[in-house]
Protein backbone atom coordinates (compact mmCIF):
# COMPACT_ATOMS: atom_id res chain seq x y z
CA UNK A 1 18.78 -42.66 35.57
CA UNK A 2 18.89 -39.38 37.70
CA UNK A 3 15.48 -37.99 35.32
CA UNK A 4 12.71 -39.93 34.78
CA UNK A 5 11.20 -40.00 31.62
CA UNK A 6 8.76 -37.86 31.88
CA UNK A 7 10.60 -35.38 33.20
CA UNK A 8 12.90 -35.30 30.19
CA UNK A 9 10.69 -35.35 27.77
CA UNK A 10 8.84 -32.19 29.48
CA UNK A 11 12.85 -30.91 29.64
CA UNK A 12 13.57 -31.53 25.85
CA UNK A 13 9.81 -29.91 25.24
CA UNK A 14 10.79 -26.54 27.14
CA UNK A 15 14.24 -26.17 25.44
CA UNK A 16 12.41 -26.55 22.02
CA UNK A 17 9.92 -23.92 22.99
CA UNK A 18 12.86 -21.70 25.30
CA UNK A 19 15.91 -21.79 22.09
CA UNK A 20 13.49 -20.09 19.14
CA UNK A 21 11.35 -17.53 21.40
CA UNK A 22 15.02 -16.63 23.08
CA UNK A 23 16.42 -15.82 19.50
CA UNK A 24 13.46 -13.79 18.02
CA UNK A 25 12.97 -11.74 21.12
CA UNK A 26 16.21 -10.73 21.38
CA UNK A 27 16.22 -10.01 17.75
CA UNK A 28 13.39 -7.98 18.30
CA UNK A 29 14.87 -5.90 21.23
CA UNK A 30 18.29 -5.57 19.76
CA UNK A 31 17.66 -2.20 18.66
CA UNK A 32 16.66 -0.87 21.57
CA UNK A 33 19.11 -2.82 24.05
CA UNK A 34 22.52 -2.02 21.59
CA UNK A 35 22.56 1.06 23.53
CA UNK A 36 21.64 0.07 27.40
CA UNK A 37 24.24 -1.20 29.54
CA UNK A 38 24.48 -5.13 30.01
CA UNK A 39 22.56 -5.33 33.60
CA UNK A 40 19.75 -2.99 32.16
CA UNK A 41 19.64 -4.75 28.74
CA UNK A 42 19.20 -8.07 30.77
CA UNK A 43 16.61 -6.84 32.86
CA UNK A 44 14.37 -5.69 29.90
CA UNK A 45 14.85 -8.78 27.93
CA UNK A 46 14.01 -11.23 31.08
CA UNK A 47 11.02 -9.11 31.61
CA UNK A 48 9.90 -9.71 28.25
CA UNK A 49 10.94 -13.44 27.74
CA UNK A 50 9.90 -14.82 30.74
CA UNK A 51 6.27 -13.81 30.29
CA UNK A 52 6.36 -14.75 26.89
CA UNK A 53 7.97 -17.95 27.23
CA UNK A 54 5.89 -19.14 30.13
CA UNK A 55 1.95 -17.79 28.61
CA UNK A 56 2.92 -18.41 25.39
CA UNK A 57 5.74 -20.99 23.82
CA UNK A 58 5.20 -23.32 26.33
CA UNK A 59 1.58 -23.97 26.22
CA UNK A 60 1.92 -24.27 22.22
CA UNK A 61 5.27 -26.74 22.39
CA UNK A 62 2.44 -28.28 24.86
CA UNK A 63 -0.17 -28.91 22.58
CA UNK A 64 2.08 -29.29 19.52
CA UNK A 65 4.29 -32.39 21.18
CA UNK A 66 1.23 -33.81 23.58
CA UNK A 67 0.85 -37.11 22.14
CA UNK A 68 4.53 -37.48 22.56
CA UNK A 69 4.76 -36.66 26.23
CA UNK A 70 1.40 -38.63 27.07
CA UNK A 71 3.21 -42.14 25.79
């Protein structure tokens, strides 16, 4: 098996934490990037996803699924 099991778990973690965070902050910004063009709309939602993502979803998916990813 190419990940180990860790790793996959941590994988299967992020993607829970990435897919719901991705779809309300876009959401959110919709009205303001409807009328930017697609590399500036990009730019403003990676500058507000990453950060979010990374200081915030993550750490809770963390905590929420840490007994899982300890065993």
């Amino acid at each position: 098996m190419i990940f180990k099991k860790h790793r996959l778990k941590r994988l299967v973690v992020g993607w829970i934490a990435l897919y719901p965070t991705l779809l309300i902050i876009l959401f959110l910004l919709s009205g303001i990037t409807r009328y930017l063009s697609i590399p500036l709309a990009t730019l403003v939602e990676v500058i507000v996803i990453v950060p979010v993502t990374q200081l915030l979803a993550y750490p809770i998916a963390e905590k929420i699924f840490a007994k899982w990813l300890s065993s």
